[in-house]
C-alpha atoms as a PDB file:
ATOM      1  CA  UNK A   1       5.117  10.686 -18.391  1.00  0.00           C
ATOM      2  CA  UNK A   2       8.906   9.059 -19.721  1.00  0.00           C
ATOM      3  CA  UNK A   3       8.576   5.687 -19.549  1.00  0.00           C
ATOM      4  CA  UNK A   4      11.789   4.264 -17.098  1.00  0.00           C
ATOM      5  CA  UNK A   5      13.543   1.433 -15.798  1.00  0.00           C
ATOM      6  CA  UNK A   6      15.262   1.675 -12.254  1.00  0.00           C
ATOM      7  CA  UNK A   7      18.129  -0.453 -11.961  1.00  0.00           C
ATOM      8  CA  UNK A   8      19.915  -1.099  -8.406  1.00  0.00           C
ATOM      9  CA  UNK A   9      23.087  -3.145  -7.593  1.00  0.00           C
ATOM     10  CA  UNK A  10      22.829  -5.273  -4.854  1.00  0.00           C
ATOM     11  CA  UNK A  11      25.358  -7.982  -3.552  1.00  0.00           C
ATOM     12  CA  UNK A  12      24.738 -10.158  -0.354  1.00  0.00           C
ATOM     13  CA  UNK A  13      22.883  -7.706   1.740  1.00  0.00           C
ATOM     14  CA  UNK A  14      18.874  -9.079   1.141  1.00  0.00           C
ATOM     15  CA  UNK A  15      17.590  -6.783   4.568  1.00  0.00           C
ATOM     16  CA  UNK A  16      18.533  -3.619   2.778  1.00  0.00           C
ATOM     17  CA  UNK A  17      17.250  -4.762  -0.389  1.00  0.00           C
ATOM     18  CA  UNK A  18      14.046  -6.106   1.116  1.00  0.00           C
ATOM     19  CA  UNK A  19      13.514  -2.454   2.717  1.00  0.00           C
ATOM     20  CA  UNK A  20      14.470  -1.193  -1.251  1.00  0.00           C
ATOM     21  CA  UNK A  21      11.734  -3.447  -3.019  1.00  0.00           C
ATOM     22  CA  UNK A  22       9.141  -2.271  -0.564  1.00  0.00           C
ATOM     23  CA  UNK A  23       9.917   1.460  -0.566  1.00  0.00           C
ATOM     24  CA  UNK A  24       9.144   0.804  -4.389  1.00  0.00           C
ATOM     25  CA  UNK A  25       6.043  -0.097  -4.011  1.00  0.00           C
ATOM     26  CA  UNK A  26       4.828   2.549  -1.960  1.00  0.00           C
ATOM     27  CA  UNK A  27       6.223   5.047  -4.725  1.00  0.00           C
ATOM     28  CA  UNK A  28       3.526   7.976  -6.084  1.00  0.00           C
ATOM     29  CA  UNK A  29       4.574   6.626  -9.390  1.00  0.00           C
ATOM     30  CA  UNK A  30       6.222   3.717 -10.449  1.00  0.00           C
ATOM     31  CA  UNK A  31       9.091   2.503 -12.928  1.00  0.00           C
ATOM     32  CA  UNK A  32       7.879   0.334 -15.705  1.00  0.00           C
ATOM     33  CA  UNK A  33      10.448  -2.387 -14.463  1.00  0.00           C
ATOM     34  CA  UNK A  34      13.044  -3.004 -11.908  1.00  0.00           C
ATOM     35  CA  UNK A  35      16.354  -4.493 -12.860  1.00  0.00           C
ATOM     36  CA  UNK A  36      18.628  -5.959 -10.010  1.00  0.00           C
ATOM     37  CA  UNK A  37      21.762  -6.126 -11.124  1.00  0.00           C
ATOM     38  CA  UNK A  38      23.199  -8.784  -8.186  1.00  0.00           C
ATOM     39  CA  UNK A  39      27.177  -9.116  -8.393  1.00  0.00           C
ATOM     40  CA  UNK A  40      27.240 -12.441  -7.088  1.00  0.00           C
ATOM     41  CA  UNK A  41      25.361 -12.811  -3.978  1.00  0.00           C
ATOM     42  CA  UNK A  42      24.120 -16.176  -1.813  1.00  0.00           C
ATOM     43  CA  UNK A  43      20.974 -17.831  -2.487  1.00  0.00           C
ATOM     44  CA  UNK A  44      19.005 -16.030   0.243  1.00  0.00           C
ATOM     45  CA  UNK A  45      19.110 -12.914  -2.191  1.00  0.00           C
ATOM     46  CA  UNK A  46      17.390 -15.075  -4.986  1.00  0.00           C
ATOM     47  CA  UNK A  47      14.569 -16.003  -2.659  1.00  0.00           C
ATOM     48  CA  UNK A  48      13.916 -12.556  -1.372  1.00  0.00           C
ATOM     49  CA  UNK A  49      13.168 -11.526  -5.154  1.00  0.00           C
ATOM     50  CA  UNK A  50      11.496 -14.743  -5.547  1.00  0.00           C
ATOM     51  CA  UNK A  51       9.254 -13.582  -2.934  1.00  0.00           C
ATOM     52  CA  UNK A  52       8.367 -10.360  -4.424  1.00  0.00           C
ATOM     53  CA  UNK A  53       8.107 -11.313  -7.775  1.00  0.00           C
ATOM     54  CA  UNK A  54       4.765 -12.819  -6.814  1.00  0.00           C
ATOM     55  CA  UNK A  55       3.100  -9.814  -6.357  1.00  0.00           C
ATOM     56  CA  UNK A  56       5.334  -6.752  -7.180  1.00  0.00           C
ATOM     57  CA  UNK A  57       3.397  -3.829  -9.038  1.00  0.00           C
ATOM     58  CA  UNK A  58       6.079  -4.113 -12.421  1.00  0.00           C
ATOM     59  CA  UNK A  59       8.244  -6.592 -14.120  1.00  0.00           C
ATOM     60  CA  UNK A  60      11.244  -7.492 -11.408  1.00  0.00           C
ATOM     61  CA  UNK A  61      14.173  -8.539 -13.010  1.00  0.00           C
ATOM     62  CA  UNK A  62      17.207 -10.456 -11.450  1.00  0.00           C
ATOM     63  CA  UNK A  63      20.611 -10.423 -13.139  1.00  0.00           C
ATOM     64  CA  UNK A  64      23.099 -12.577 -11.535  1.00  0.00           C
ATOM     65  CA  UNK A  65      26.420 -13.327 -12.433  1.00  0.00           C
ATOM     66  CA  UNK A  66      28.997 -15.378 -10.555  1.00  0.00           C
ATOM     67  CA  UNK A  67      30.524 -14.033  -7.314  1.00  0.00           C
ATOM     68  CA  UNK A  68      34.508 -13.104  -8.642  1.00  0.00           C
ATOM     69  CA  UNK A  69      34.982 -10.081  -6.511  1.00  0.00           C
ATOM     70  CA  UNK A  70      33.607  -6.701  -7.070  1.00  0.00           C
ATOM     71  CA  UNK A  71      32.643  -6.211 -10.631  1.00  0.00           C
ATOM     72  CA  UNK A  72      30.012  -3.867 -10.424  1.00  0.00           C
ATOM     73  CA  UNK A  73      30.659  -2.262 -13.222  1.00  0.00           C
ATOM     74  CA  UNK A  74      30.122  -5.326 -15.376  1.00  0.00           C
ATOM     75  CA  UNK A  75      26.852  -6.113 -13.422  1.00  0.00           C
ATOM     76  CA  UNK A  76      25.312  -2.890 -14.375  1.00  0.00           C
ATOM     77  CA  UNK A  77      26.488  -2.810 -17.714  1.00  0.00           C
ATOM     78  CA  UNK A  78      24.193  -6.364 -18.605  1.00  0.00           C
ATOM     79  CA  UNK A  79      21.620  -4.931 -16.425  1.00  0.00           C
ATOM     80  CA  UNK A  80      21.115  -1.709 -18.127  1.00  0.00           C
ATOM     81  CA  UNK A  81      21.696  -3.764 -22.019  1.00  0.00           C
ATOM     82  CA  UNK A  82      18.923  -5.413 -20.377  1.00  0.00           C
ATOM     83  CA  UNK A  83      16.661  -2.283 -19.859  1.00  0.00           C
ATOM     84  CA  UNK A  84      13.758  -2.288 -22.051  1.00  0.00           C
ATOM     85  CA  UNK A  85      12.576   1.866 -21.285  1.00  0.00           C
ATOM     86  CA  UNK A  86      14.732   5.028 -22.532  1.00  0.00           C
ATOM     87  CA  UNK A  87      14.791   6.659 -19.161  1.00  0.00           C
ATOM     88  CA  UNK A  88      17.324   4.554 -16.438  1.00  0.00           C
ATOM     89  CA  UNK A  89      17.195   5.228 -12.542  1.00  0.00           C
ATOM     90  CA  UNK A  90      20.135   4.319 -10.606  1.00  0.00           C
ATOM     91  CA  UNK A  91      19.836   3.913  -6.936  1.00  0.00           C
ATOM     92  CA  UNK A  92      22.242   1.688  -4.589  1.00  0.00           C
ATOM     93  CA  UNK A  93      20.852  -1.378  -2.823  1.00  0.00           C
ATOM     94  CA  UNK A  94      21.304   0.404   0.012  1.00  0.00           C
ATOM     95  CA  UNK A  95      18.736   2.942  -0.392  1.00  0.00           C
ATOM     96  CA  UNK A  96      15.278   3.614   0.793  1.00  0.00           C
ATOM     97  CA  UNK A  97      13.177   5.589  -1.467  1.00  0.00           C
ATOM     98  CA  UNK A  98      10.710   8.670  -0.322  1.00  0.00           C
ATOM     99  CA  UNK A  99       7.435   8.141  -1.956  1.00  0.00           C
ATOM    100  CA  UNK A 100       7.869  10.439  -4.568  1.00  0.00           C
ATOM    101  CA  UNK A 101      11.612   9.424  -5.553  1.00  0.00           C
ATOM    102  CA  UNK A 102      10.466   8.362  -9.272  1.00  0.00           C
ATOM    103  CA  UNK A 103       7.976  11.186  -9.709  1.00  0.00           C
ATOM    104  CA  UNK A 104      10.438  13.709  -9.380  1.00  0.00           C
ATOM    105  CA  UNK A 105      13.017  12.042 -11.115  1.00  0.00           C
ATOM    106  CA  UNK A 106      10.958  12.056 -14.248  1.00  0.00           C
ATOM    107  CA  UNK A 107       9.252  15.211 -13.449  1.00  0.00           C
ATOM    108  CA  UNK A 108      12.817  16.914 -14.111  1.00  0.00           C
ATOM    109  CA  UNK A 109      14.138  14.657 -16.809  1.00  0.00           C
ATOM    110  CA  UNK A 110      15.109  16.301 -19.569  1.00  0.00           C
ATOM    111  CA  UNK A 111      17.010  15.893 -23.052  1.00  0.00           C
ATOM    112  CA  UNK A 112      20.863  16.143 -22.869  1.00  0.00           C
ATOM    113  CA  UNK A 113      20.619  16.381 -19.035  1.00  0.00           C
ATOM    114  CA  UNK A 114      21.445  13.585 -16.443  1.00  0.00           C
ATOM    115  CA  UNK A 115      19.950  14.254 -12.781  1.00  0.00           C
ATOM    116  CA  UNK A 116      21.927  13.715  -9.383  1.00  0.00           C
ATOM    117  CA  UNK A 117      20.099  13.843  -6.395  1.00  0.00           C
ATOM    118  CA  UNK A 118      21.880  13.699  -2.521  1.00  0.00           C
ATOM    119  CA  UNK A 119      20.919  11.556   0.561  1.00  0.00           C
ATOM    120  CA  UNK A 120      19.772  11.564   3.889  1.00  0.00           C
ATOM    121  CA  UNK A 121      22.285   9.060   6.343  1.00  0.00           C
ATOM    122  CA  UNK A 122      20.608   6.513   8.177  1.00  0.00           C
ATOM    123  CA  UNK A 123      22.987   5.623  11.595  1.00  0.00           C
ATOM    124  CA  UNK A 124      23.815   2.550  12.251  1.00  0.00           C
ATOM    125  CA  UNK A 125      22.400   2.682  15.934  1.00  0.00           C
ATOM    126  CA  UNK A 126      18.359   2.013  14.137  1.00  0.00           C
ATOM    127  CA  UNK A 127      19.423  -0.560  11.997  1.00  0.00           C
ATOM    128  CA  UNK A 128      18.328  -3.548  14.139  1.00  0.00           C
ATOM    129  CA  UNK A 129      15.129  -1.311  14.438  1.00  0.00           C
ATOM    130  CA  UNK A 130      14.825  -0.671  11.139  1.00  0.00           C
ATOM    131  CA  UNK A 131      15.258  -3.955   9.390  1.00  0.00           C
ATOM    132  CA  UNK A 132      12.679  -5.963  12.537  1.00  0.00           C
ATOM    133  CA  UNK A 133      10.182  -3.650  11.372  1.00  0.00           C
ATOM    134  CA  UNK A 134      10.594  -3.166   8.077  1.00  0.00           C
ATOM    135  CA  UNK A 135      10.433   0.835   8.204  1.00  0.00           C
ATOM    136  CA  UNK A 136      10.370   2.607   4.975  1.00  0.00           C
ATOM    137  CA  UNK A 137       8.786   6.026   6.069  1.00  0.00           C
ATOM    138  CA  UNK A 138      11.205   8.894   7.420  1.00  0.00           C
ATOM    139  CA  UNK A 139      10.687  12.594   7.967  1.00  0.00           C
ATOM    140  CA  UNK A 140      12.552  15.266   9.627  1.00  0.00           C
ATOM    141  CA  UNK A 141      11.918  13.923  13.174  1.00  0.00           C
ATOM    142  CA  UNK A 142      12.843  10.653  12.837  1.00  0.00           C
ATOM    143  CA  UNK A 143      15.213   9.287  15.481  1.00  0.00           C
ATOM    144  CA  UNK A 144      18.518   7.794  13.875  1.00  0.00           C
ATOM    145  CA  UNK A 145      18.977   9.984  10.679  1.00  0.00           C
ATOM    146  CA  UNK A 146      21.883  12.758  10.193  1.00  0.00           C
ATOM    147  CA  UNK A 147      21.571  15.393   7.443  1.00  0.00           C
ATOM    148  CA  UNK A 148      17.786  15.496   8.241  1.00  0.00           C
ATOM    149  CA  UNK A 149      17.435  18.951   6.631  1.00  0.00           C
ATOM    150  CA  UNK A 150      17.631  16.739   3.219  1.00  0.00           C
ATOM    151  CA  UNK A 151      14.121  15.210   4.139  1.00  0.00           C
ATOM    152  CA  UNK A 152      12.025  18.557   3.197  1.00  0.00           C
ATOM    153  CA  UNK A 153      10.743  17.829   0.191  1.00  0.00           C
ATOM    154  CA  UNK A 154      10.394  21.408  -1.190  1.00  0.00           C
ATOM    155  CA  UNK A 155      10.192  21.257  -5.257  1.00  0.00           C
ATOM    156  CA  UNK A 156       9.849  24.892  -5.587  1.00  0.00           C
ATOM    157  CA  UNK A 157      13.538  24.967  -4.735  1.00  0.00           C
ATOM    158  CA  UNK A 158      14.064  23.349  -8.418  1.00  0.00           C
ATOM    159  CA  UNK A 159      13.278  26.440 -10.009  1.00  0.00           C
ATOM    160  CA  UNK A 160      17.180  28.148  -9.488  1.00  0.00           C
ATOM    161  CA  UNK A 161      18.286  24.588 -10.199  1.00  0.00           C
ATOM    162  CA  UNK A 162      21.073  25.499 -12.436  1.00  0.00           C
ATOM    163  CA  UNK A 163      23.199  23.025 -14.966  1.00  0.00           C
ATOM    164  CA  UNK A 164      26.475  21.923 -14.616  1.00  0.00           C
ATOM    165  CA  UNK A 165      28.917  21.885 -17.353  1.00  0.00           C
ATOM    166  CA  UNK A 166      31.562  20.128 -15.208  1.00  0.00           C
ATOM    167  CA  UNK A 167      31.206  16.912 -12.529  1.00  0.00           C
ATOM    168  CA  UNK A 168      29.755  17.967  -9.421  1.00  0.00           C
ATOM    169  CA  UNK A 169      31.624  17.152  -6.453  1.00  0.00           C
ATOM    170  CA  UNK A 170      28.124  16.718  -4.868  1.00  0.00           C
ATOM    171  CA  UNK A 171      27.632  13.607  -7.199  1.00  0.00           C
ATOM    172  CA  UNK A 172      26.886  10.448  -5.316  1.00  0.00           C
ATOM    173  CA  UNK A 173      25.854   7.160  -7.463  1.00  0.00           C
ATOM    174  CA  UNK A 174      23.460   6.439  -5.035  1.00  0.00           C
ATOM    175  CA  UNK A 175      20.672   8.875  -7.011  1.00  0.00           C
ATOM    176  CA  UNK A 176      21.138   9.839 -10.234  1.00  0.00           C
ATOM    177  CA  UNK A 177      19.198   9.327 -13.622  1.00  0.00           C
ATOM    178  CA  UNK A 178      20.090   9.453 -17.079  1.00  0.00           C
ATOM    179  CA  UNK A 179      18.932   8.789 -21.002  1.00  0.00           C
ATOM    180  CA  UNK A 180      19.627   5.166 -21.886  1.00  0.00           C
ATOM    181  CA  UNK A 181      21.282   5.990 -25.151  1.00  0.00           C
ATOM    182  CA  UNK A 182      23.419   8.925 -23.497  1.00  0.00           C
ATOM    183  CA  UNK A 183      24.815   5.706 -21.836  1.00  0.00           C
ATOM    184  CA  UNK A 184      25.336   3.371 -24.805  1.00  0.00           C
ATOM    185  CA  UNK A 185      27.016   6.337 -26.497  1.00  0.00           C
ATOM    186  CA  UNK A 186      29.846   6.133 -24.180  1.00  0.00           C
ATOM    187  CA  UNK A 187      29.590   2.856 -23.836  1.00  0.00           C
ATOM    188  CA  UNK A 188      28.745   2.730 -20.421  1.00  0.00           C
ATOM    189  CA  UNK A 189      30.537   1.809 -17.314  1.00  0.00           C
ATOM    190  CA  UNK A 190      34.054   0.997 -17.408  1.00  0.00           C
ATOM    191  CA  UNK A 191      35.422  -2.632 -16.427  1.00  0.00           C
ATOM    192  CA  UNK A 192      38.551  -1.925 -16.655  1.00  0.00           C
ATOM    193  CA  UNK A 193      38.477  -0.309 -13.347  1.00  0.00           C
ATOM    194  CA  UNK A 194      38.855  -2.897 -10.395  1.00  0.00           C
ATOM    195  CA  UNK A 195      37.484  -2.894  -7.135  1.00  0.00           C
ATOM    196  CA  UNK A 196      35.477  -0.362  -5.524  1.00  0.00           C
ATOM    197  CA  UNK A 197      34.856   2.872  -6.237  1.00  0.00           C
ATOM    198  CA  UNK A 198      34.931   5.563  -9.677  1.00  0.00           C
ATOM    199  CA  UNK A 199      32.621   3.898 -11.399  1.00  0.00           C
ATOM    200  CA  UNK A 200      29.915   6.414 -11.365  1.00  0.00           C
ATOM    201  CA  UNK A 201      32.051   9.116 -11.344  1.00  0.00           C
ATOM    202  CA  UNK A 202      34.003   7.999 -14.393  1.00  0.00           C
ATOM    203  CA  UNK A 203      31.081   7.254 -16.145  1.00  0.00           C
ATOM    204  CA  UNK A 204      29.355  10.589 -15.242  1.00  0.00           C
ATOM    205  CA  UNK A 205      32.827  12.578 -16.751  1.00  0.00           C
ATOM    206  CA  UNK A 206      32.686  10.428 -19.998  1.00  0.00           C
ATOM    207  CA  UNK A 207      28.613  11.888 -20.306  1.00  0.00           C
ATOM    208  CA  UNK A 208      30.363  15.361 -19.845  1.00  0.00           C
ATOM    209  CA  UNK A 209      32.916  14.703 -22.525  1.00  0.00           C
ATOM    210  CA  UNK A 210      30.135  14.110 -24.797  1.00  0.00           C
ATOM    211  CA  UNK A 211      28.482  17.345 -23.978  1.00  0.00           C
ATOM    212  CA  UNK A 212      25.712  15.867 -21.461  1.00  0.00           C
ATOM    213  CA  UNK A 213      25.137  18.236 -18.380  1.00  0.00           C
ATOM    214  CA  UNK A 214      24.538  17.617 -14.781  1.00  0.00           C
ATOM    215  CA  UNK A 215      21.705  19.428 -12.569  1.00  0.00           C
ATOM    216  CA  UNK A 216      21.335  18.676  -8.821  1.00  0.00           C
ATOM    217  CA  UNK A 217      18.329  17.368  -7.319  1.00  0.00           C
ATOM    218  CA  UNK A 218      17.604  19.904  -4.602  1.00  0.00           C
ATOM    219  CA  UNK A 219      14.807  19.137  -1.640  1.00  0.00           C
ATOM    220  CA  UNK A 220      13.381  16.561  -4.396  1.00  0.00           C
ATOM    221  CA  UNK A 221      14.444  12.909  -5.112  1.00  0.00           C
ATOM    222  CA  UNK A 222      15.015  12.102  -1.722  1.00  0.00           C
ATOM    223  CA  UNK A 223      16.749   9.118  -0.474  1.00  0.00           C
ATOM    224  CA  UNK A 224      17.657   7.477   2.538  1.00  0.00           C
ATOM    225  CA  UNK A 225      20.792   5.705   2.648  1.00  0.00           C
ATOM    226  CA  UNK A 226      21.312   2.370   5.449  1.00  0.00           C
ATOM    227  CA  UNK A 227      24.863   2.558   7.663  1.00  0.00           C
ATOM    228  CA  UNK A 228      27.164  -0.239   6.656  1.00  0.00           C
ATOM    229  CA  UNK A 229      31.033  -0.832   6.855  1.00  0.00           C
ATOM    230  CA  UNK A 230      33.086   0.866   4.857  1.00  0.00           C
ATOM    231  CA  UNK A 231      33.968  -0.568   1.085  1.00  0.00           C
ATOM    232  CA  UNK A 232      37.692  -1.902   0.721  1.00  0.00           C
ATOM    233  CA  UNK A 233      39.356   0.762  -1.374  1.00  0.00           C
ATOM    234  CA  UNK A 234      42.353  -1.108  -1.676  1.00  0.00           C
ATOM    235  CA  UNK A 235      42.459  -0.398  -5.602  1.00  0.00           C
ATOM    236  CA  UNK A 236      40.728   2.869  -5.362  1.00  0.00           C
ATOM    237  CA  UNK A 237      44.011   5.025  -6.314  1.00  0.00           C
ATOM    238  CA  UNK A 238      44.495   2.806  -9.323  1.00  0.00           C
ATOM    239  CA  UNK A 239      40.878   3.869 -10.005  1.00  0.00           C
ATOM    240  CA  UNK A 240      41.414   7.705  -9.518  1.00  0.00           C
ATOM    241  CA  UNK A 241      44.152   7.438 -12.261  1.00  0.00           C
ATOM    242  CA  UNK A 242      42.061   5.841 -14.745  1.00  0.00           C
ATOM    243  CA  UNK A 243      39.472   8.617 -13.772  1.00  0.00           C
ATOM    244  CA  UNK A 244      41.940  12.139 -14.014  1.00  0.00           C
ATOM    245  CA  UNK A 245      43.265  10.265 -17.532  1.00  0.00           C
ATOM    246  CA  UNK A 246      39.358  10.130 -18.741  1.00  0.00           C
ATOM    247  CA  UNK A 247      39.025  13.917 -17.471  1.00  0.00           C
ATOM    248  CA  UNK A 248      42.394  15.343 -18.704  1.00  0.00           C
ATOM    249  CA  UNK A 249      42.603  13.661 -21.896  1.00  0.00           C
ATOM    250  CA  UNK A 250      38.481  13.989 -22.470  1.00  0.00           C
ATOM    251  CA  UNK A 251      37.862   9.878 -23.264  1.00  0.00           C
ATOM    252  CA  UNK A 252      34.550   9.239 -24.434  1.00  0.00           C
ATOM    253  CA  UNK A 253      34.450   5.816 -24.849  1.00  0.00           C
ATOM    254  CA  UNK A 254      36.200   3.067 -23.124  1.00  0.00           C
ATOM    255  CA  UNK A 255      36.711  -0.743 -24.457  1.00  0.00           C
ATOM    256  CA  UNK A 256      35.128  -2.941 -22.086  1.00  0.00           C
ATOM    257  CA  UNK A 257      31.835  -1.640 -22.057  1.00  0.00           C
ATOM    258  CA  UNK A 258      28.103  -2.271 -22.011  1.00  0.00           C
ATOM    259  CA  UNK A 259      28.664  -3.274 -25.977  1.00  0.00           C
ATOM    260  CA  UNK A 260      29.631  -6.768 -25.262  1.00  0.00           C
ATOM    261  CA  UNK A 261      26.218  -6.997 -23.901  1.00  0.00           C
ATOM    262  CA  UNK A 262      23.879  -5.398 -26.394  1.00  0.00           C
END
């Protein structure tokens, strides 16, 4: 099977990430290493991955760098110059895995193909629940969970899985996977946008320029994502400009990239 690194940003929430780590390790098959990429966060972060490094079934890996807003972009860009396997998984820190997120990831990796998968909503009214008891299993009767018709796994829906020449508006950076030297080619993601928001998306259009294509992870690759407060998108139109000019004028490579980090 591909060898892979999974690589999640995280960034002052260690209850989420604690219910990430352990969803991990109850996976049918597991990354060769898992890369935090931590954009800044408080101490109690670094002791939760303290605590599972002790035991966790692969390398864990913390990359920190010092809290100066949201620079996510610049996070995952030394996390993933960091990645030692040809195969990245990208999943948010808010994310639960289904035990057989990584298998089918890698069961439907492919050359010249990055994957995109959807998710499953996890309310905010279970949260307390959730995070006292440190649940990690979900089906389609759970209480607490919207879009619950996204927790069939069914992979024999994969086989009209179809490729996308152009960006999805189904993307979501939450779940997706893509060839490590896809994403040095472009150079990765872009720091020169600012704030919150684009980042995947722009990256995932620069993979298109390039000829890369997208295919949807249907009824497979399921993840569950954990209710929080909604992101400041104070500089997202700045963002969206940034993004049309990347789609309209087909940019391939930006400056300030994962380069300054290989």
């Amino acid at each position: 099977m591909i060898e892979c690194s999974l690589v999640t940003p995280t960034y002052n929430w260690p209850n989420a990430l604690e219910l990430l780590l352990l969803s991990i390790k109850n996976q049918t098959v597991l990354p060769n290493e898992v890369i935090i990429a931590d954009d800044g966060s408080k101490p109690e972060t670094t002791e939760l991955i303290k605590k599972f490094q002790q035991n966790f079934p692969v390398p864990l890996i913390h990359i920190w760098h010092e809290d100066n807003g949201n620079q996510k972009p610049k996070i995952m860009n030394k996390a993933i110059a960091k990645a030692k396997y040809d195969y990245i998984i990208e999943i948010d820190g808010d994310i639960i895995m289904h035990p057989n997120f990584v298998e089918d990831h890698l069961n439907y990796a492919e050359k010249g193909v990055y994957l995109f998968g959807s998710r499953v909503n996890i309310q905010k009214s279970i949260l307390e629940t959730i995070f006292k008891d440190k649940k990690t299993s979900f089906n389609f009767f759970s209480k607490g969970i919207k879009k619950r018709g996204r927790t069939l796994r069914i992979p024999y829906f994969m086989n009209s899985a179809k490729l996308h020449d152009e960006r999805s508006s189904k993307l979501r950076g939450c779940n997706m996977s893509f060839w490590r030297e896809d994403f040095i080619k472009i150079n990765g993601f872009n720091e020169g946008l600012v704030g919150w928001g684009i980042d995947d998306s722009e990256m995932i259009q620069r993979l298109h320029n390039i000829g890369i294509k997208g295919k949807r992870l249907k009824n497979v690759g399921i993840a569950y994502h954990i209710y929080h407060k909604e992101q400041d998108k104070s500089h997202i139109e700045v963002n969206q400009i940034i993004e049309r000019e990347t789609t309209e004028k087909k940019i391939t490579f930006i400056e300030k990239g994962i380069n300054q980090y290989l």
